[in-house]
N, C-alpha and C. Protein backbone atom coordinates (compact mmCIF):
# COMPACT_ATOMS: atom_id res chain seq x y z
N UNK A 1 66.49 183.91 145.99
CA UNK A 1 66.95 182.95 147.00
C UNK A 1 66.15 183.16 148.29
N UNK A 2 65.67 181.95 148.93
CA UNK A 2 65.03 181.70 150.00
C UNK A 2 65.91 181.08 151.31
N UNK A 3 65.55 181.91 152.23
CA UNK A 3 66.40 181.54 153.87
C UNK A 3 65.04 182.00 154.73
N UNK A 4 65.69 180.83 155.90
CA UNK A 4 64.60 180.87 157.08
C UNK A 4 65.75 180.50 158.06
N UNK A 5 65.79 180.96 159.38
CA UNK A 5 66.21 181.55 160.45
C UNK A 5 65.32 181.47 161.86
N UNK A 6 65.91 180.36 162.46
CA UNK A 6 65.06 180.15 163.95
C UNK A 6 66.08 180.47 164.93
N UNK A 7 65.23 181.07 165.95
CA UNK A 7 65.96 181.68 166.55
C UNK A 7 66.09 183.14 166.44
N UNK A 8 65.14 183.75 165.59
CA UNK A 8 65.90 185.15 164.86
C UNK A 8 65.36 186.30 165.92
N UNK A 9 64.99 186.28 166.99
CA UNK A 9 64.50 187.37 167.39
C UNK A 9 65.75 187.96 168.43
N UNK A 10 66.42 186.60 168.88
CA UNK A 10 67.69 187.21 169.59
C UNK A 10 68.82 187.44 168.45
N UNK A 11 69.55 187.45 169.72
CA UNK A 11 70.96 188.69 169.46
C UNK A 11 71.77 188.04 167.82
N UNK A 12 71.70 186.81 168.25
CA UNK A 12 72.53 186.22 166.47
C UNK A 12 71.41 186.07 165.50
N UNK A 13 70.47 185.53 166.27
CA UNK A 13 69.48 185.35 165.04
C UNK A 13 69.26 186.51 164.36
N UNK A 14 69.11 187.91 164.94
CA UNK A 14 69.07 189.07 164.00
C UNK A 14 70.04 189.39 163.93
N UNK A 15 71.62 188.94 164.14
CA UNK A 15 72.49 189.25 162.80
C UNK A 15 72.69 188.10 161.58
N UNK A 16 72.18 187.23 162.14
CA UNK A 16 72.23 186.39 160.57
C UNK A 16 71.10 186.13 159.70
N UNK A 17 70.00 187.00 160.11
CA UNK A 17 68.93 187.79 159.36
C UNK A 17 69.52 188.89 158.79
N UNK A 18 69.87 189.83 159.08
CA UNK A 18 70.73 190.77 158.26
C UNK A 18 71.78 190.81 156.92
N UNK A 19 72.69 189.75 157.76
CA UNK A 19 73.46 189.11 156.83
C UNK A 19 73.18 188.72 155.72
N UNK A 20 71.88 187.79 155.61
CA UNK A 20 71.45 187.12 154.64
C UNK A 20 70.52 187.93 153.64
N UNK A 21 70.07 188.76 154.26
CA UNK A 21 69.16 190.19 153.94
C UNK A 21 70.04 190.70 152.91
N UNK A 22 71.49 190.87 153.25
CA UNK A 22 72.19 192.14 152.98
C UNK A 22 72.88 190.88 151.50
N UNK A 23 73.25 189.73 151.57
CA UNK A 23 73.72 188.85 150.72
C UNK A 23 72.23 188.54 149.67
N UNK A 24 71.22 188.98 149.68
CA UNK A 24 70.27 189.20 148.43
C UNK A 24 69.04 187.99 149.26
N UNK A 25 68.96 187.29 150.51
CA UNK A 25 67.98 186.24 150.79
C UNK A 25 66.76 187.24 150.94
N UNK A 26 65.29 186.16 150.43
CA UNK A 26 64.25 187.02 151.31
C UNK A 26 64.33 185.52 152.41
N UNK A 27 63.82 186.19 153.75
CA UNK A 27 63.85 185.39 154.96
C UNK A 27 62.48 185.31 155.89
N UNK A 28 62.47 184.05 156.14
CA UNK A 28 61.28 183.69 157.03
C UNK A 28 62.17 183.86 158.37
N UNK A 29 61.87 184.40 159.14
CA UNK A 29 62.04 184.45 160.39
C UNK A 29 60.70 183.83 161.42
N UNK A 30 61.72 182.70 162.35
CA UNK A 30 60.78 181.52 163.05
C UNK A 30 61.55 181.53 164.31
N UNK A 31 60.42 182.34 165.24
CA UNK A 31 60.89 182.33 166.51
C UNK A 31 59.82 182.17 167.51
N UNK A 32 59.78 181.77 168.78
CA UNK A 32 58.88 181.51 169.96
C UNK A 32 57.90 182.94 169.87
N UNK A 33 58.63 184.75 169.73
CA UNK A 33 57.95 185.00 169.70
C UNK A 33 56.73 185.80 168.76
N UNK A 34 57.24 185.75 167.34
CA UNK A 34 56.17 185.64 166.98
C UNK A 34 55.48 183.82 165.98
N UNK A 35 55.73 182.91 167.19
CA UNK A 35 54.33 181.72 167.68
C UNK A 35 55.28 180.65 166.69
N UNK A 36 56.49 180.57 166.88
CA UNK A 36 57.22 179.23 165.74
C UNK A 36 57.59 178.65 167.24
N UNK A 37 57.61 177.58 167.34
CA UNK A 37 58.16 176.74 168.75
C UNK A 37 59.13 174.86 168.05
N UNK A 38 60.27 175.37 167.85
CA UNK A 38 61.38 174.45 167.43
C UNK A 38 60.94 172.86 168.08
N UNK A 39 60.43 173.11 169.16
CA UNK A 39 60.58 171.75 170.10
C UNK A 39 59.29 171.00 169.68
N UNK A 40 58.64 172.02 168.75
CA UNK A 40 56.88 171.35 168.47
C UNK A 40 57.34 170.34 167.36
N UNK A 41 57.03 169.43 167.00
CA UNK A 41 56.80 168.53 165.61
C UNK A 41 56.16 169.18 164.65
N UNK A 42 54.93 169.32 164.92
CA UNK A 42 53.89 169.69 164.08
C UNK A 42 54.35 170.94 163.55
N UNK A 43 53.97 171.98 164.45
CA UNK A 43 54.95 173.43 163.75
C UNK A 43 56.12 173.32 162.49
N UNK A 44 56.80 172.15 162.60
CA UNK A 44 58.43 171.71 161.53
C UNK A 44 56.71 171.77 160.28
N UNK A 45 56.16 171.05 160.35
CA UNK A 45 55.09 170.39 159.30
C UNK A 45 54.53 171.42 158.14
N UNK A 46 54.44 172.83 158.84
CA UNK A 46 54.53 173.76 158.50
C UNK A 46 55.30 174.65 157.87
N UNK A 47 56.67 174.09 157.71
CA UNK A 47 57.94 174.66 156.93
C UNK A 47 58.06 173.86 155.76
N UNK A 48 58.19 174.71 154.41
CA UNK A 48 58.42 173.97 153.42
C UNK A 48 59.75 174.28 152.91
N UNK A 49 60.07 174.12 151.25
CA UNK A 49 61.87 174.32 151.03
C UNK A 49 62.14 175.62 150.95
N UNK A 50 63.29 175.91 151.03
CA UNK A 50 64.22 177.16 151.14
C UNK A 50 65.24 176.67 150.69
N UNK A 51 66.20 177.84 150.26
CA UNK A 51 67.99 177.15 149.49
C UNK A 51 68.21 177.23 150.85
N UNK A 52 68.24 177.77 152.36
CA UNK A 52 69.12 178.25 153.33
C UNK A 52 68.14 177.73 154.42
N UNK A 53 68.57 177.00 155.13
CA UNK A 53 68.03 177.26 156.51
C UNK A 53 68.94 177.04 157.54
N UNK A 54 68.93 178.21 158.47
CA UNK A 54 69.96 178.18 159.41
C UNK A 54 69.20 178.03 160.66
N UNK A 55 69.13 176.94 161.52
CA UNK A 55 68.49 176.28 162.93
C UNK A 55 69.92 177.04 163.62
N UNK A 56 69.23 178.01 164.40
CA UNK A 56 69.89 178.67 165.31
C UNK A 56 69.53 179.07 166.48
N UNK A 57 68.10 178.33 166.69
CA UNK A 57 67.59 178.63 168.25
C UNK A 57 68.26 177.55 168.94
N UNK A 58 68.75 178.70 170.19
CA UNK A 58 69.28 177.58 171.55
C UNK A 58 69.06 178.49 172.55
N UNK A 59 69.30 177.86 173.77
CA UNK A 59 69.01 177.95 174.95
C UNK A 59 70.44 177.96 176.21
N UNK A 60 70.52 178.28 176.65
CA UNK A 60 71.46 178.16 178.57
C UNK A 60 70.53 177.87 179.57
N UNK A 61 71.03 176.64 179.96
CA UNK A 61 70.23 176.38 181.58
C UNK A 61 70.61 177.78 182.85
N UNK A 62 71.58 178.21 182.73
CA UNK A 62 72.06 179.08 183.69
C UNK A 62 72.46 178.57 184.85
N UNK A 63 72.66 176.74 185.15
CA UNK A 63 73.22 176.09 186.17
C UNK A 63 75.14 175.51 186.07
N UNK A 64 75.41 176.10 186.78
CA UNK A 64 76.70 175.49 187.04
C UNK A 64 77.32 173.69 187.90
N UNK A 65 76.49 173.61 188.21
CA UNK A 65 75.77 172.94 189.68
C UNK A 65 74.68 171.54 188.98
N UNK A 66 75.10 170.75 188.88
CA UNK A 66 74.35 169.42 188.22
C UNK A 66 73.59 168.98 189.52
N UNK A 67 73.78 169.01 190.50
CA UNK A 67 72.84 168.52 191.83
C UNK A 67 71.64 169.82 191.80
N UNK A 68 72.03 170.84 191.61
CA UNK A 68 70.67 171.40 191.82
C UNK A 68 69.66 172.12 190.69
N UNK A 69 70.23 170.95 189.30
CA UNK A 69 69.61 171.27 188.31
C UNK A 69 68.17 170.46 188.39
N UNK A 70 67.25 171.39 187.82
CA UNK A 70 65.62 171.22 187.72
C UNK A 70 65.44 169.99 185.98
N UNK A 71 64.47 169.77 186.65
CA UNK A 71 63.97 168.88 185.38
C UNK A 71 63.46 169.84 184.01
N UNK A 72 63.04 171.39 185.27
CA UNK A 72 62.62 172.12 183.79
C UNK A 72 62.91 172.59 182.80
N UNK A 73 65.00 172.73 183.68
CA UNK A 73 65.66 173.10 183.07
C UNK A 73 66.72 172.56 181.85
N UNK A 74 66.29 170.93 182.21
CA UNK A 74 67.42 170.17 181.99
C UNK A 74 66.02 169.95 180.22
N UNK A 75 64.76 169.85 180.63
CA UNK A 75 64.04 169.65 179.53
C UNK A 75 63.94 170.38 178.13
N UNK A 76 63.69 171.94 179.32
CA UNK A 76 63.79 173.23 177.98
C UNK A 76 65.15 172.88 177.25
N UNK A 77 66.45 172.69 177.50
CA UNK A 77 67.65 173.14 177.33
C UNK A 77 67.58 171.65 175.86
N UNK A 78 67.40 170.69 176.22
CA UNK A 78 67.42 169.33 175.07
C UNK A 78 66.20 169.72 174.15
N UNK A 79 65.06 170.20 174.53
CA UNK A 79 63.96 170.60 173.96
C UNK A 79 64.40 171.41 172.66
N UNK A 80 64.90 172.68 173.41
CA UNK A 80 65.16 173.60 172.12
C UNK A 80 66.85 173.07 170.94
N UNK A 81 67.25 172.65 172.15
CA UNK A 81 68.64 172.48 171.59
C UNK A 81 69.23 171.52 170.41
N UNK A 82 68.39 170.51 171.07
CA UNK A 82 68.66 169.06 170.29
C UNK A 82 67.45 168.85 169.56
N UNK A 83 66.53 168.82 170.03
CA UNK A 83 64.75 168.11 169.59
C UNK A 83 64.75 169.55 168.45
N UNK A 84 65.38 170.71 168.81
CA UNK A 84 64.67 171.78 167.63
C UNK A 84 65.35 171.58 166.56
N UNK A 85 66.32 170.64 166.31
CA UNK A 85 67.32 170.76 165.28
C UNK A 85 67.20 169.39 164.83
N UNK A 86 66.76 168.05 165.44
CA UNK A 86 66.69 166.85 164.66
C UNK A 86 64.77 166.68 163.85
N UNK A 87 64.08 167.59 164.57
CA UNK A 87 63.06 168.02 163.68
C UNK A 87 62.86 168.62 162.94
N UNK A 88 63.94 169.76 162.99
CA UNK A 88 64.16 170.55 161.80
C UNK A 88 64.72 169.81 160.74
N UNK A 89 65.73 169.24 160.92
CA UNK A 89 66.59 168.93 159.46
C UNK A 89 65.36 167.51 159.41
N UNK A 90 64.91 166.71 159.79
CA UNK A 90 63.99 165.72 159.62
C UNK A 90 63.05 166.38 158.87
N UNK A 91 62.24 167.49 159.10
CA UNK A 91 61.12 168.05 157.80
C UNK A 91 62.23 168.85 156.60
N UNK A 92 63.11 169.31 156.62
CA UNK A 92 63.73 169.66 156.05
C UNK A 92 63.77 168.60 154.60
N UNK A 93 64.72 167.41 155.42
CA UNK A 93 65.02 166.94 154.32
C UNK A 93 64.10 166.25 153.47
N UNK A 94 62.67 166.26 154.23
CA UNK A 94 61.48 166.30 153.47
C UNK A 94 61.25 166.98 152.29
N UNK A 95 61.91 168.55 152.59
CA UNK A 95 61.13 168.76 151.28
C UNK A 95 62.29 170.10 150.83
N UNK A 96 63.59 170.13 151.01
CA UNK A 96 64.24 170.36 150.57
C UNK A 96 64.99 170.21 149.03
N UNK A 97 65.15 170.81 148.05
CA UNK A 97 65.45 170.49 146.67
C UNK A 97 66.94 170.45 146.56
N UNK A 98 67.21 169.78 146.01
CA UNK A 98 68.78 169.50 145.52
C UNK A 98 69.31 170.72 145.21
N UNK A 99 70.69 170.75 146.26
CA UNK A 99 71.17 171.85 146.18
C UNK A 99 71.00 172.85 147.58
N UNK A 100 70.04 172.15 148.52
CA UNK A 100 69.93 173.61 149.66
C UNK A 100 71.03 173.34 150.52
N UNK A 101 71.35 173.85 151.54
CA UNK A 101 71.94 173.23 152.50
C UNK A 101 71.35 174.00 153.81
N UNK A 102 71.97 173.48 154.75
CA UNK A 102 71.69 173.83 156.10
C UNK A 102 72.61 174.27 157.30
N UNK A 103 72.40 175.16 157.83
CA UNK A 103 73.42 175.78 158.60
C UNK A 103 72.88 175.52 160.06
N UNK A 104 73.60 174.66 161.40
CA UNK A 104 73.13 174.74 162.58
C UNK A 104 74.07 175.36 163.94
N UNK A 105 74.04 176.52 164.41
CA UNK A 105 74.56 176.47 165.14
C UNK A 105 74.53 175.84 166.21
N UNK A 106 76.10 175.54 166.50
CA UNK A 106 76.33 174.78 167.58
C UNK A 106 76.93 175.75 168.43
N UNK A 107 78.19 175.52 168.85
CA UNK A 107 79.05 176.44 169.93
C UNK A 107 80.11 175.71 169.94
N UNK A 108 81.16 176.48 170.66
CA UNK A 108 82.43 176.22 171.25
C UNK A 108 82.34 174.74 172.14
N UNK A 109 81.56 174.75 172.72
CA UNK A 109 81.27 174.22 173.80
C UNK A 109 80.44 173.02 173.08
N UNK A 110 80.32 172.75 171.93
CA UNK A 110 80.16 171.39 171.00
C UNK A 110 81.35 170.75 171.26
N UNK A 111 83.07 171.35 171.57
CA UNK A 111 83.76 171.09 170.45
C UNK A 111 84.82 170.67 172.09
N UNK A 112 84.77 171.16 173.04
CA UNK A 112 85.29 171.25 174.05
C UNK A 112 84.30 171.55 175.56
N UNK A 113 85.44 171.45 176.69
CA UNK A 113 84.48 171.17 178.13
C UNK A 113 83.42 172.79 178.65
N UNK A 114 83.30 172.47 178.62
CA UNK A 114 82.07 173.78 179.58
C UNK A 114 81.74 173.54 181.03
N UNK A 115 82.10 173.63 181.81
CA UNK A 115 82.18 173.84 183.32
C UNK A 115 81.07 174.80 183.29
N UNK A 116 80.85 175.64 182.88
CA UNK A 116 80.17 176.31 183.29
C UNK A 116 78.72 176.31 183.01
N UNK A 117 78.30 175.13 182.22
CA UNK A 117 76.89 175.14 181.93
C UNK A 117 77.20 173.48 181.03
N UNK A 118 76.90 172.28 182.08
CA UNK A 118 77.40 170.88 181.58
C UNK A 118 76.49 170.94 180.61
N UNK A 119 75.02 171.28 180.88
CA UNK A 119 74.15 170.79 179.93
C UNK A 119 74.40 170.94 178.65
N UNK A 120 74.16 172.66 178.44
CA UNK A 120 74.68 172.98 177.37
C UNK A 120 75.84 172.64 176.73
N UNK A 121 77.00 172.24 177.19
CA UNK A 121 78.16 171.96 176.53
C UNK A 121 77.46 170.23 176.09
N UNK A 122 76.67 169.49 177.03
CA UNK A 122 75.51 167.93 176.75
C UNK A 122 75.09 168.51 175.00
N UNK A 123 74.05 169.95 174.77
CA UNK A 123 73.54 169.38 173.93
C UNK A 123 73.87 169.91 172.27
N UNK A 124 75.56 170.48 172.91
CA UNK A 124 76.01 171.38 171.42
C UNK A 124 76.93 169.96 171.12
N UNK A 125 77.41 169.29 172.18
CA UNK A 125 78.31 168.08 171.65
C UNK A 125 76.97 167.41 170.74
N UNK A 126 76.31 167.03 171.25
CA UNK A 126 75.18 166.14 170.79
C UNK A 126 74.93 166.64 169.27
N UNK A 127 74.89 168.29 168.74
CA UNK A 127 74.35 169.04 167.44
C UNK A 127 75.95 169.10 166.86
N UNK A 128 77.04 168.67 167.41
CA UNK A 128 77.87 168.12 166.52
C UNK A 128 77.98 166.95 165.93
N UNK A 129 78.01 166.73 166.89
CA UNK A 129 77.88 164.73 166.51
C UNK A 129 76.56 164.78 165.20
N UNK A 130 75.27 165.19 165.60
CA UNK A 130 74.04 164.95 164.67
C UNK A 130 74.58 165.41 163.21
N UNK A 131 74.88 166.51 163.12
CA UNK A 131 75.55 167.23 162.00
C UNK A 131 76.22 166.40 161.01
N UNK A 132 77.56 165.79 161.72
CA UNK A 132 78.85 164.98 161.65
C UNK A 132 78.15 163.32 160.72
N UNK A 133 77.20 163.17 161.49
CA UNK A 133 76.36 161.81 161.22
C UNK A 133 75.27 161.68 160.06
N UNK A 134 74.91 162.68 159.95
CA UNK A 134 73.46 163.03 159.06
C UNK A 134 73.90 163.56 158.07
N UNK A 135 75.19 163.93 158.04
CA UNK A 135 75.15 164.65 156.32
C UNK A 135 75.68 163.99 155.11
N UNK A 136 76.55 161.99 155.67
CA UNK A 136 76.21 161.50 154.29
C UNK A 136 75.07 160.76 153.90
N UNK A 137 73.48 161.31 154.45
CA UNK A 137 72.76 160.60 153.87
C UNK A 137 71.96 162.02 153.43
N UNK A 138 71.94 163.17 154.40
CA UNK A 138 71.30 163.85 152.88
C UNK A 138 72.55 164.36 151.84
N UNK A 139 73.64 164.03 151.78
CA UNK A 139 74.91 164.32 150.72
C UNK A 139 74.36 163.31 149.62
N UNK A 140 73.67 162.42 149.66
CA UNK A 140 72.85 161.57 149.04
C UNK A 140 71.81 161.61 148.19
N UNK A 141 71.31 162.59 148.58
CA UNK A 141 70.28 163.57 147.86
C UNK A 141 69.95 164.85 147.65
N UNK A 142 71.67 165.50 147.53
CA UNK A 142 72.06 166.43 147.37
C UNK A 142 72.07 167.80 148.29
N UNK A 143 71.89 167.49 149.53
CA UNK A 143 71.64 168.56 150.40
C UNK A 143 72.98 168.62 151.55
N UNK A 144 72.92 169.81 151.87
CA UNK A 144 74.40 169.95 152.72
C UNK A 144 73.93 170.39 154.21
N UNK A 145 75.23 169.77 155.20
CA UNK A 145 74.40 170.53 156.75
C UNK A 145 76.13 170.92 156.87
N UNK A 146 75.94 172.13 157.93
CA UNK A 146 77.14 172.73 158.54
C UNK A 146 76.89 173.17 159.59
N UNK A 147 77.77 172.86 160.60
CA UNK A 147 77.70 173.66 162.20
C UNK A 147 78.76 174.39 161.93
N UNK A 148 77.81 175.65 163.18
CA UNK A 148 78.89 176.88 163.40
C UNK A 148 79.59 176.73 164.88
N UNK A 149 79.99 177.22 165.14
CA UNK A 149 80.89 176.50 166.71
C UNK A 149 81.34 178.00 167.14
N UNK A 150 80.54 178.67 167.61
CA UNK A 150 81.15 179.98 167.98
C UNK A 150 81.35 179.95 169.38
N UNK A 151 82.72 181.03 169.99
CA UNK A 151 82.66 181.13 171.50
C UNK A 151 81.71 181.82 172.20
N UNK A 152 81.50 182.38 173.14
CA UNK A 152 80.69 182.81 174.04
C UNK A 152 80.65 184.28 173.02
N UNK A 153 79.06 184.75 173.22
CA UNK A 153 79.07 185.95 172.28
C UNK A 153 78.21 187.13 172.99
N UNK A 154 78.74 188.54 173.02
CA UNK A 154 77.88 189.12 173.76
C UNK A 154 76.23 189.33 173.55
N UNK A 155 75.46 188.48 173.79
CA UNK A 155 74.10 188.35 173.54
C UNK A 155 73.18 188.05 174.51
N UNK A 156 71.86 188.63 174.79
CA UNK A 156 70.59 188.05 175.93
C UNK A 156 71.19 187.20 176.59
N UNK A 157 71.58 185.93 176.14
CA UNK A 157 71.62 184.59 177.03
C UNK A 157 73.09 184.98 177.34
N UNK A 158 73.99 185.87 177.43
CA UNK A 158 75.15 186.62 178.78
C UNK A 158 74.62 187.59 179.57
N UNK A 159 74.56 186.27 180.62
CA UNK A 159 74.07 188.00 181.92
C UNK A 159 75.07 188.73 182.00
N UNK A 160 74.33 190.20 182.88
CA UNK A 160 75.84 190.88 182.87
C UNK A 160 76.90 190.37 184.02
N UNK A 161 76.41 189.68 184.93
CA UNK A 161 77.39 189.34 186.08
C UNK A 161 78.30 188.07 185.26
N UNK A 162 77.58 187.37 184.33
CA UNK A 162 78.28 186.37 183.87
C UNK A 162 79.23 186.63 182.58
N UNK A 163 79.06 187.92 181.73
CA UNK A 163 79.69 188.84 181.17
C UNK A 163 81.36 189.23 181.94
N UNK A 164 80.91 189.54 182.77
CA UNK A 164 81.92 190.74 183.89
C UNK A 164 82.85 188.82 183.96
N UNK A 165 82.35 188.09 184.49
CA UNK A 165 83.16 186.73 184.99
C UNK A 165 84.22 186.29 183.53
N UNK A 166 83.34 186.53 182.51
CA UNK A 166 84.10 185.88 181.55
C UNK A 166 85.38 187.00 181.05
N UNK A 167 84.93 187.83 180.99
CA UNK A 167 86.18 189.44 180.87
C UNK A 167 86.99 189.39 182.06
N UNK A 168 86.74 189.00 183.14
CA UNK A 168 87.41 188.98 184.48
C UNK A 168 88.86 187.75 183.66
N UNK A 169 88.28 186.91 183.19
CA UNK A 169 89.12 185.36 183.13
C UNK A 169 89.71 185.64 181.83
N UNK A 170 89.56 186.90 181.04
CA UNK A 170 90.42 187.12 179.71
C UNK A 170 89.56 186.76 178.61
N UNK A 171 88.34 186.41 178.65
CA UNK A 171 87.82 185.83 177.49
C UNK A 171 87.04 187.28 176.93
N UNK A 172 87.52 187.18 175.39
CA UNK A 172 87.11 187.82 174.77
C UNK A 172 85.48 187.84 173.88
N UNK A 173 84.47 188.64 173.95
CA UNK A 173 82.77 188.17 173.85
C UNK A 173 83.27 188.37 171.98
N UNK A 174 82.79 187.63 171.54
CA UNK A 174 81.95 187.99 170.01
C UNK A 174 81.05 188.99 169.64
N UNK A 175 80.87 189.34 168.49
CA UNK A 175 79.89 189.94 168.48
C UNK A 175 78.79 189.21 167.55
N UNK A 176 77.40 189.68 167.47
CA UNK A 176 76.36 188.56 166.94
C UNK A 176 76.90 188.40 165.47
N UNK A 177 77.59 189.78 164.67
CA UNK A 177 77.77 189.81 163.74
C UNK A 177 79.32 189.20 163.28
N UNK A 178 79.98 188.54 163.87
CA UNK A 178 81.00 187.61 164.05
C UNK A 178 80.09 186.18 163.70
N UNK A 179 79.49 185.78 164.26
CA UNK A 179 78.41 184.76 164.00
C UNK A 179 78.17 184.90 162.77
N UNK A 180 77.46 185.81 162.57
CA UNK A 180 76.66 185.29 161.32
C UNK A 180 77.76 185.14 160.24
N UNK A 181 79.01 185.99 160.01
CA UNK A 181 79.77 185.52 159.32
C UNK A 181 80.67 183.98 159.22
N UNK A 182 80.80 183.90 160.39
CA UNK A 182 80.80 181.95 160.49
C UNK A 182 79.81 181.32 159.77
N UNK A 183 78.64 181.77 159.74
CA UNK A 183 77.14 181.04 159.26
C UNK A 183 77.63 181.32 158.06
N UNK A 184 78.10 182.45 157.21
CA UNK A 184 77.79 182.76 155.64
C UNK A 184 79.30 181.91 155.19
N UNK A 185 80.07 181.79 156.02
CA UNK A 185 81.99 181.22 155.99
C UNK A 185 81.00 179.69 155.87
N UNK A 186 80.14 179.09 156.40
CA UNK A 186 79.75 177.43 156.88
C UNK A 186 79.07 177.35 155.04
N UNK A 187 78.51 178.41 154.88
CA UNK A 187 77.76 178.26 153.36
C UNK A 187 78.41 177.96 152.31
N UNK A 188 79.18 179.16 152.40
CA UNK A 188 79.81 179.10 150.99
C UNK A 188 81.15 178.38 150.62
N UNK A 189 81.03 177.34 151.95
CA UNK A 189 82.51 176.82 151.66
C UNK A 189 82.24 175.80 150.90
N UNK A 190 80.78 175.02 150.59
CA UNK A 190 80.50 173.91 149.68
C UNK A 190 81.23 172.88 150.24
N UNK A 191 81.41 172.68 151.75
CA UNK A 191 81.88 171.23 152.45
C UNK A 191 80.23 170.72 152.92
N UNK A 192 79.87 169.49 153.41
CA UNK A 192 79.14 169.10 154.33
C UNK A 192 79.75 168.52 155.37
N UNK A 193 78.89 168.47 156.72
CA UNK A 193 79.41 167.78 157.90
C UNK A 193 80.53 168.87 158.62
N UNK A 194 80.52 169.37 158.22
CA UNK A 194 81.89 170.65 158.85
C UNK A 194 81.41 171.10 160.22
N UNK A 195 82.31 171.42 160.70
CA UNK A 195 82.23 172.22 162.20
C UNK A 195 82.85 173.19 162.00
N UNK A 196 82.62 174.93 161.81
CA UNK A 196 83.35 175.79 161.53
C UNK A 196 83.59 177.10 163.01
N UNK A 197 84.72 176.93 163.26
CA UNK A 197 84.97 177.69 164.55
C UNK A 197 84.76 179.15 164.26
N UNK A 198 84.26 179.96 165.38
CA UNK A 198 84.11 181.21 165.11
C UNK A 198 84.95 181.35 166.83
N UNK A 199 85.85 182.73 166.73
CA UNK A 199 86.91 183.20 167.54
C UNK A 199 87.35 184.72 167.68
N UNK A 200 86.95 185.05 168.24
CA UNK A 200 87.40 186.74 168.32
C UNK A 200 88.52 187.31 167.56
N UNK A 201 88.65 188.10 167.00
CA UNK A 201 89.69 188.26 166.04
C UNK A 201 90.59 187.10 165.18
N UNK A 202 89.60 186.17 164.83
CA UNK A 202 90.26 185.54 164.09
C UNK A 202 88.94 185.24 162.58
N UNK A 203 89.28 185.00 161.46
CA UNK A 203 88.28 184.46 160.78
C UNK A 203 87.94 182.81 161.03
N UNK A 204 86.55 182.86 160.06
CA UNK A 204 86.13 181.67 160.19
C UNK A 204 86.99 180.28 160.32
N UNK A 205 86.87 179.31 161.03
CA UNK A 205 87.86 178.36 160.48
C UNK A 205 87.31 176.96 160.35
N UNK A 206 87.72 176.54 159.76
CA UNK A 206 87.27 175.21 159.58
C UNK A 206 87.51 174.15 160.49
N UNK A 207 87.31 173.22 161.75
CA UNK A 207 87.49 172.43 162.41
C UNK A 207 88.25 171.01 161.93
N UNK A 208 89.68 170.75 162.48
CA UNK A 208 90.03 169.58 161.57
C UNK A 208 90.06 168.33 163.18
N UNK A 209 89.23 167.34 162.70
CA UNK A 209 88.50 166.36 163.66
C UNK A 209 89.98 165.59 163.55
N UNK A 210 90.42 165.00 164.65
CA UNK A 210 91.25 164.16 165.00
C UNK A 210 91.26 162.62 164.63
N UNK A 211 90.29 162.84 164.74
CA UNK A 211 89.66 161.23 165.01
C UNK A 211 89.94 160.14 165.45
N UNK A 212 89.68 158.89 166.01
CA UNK A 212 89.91 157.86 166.73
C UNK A 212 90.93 156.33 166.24
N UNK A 213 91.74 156.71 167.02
CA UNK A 213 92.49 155.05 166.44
C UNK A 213 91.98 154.17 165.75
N UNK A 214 92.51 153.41 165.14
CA UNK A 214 91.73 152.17 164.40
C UNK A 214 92.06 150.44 165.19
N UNK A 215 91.38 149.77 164.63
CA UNK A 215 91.91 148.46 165.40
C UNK A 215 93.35 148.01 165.54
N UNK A 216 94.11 147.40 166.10
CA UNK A 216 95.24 146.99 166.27
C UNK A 216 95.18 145.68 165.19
């Protein structure tokens, strides 16, 4: 069995390299630094099939503050977030074989408000929705997508002052390896389109969507 993993050089990406390591995958690991860049097109062109691919590179603007957000920031943050994941599953389902599926993390903050970083909470709603939308047409040709929806997790992208804020307010951090078990909980459940919550002492769970009135 074949898995590839973007994102893998941080804190989740090398626990759900492990994970998958330790569950029998060999793994391509595709990260900025050694020279994979999610936001490139061409680079996707370069990935061929795998049973597993888990799109797990993302980003934090680190702005609270929408007036004094930068263009550079507002770019990187859709760049990696959104653009690395609708190019991914776009070459993917290029050349993916019946039967793979795909794992994307999203976040908490797909699923609910984020005050504390609009963008980001902008582009995990957005990698729910994509998820939610795209998987009955590759369910079509046999391929599966799943988001992971984890809360805030102690990793690189938590500073420590922003660490200390969230423990200050009761919130409990994850650990990377909490993640990746959401990621292996998103696999083996054989749903597509799922949003699967990950929560500090709780297991994986499955997200049940409300959904919207119908016409009168």
């Amino acid at each position: 069995m074949k898995a590839l993993v973007t994102g893998s050089a941080g804190g989740i990406g090398c626990a759900i390299v492990a994970r998958l390591r330790a569950e029998g995958f060999a793994v391509d690991e595709l990260d900025l630094v050694n020279g994979f860049d999610v936001t490139d097109p061409d680079a996707w062109e370069q990935v061929g099939p795998v049973d597993l691919a888990c799109l797990n590179a993302g980003v934090v603007t680190g702005s609270d503050d929408i007036a004094a957000l930068t263009d550079a920031q507002y770019r990187r943050a859709v760049g990696v977030n959104v653009d690395g994941v609708v190019y991914g599953v776009r070459r993917l389902d290029r050349v993916l074989r019946k039967g793979s599926t795909i794992v994307v993390t999203a976040s908490l903050a797909g699923l609910t408000a984020i005050p504390d970083d609009p963008i980001y909470g902008l582009t995990k709603h957005a990698v729910v929705g994509f998820v939610r939308s795209v998987a009955p047409q590759l369910a079509a040709r046999g391929i599966r997508i799943q988001a992971v929806c984890p809360g805030w997790a102690d990793t690189g992208l938590t500073t420590p002052e922003f660490r200390q804020e969230l423990t200050g307010r009761g919130f409990r951090l994850l650990h990377p390896e909490d993640v990746a078990g959401g990621v292996w909980a998103a696999y083996t459940s054989e749903g597509t389109g799922e949003a699967w919550v990950v929560q500090p002492g709780r297991e994986p769970l499955r997200y049940e969507f409300k959904g919207v009135p119908g016409p009168r």
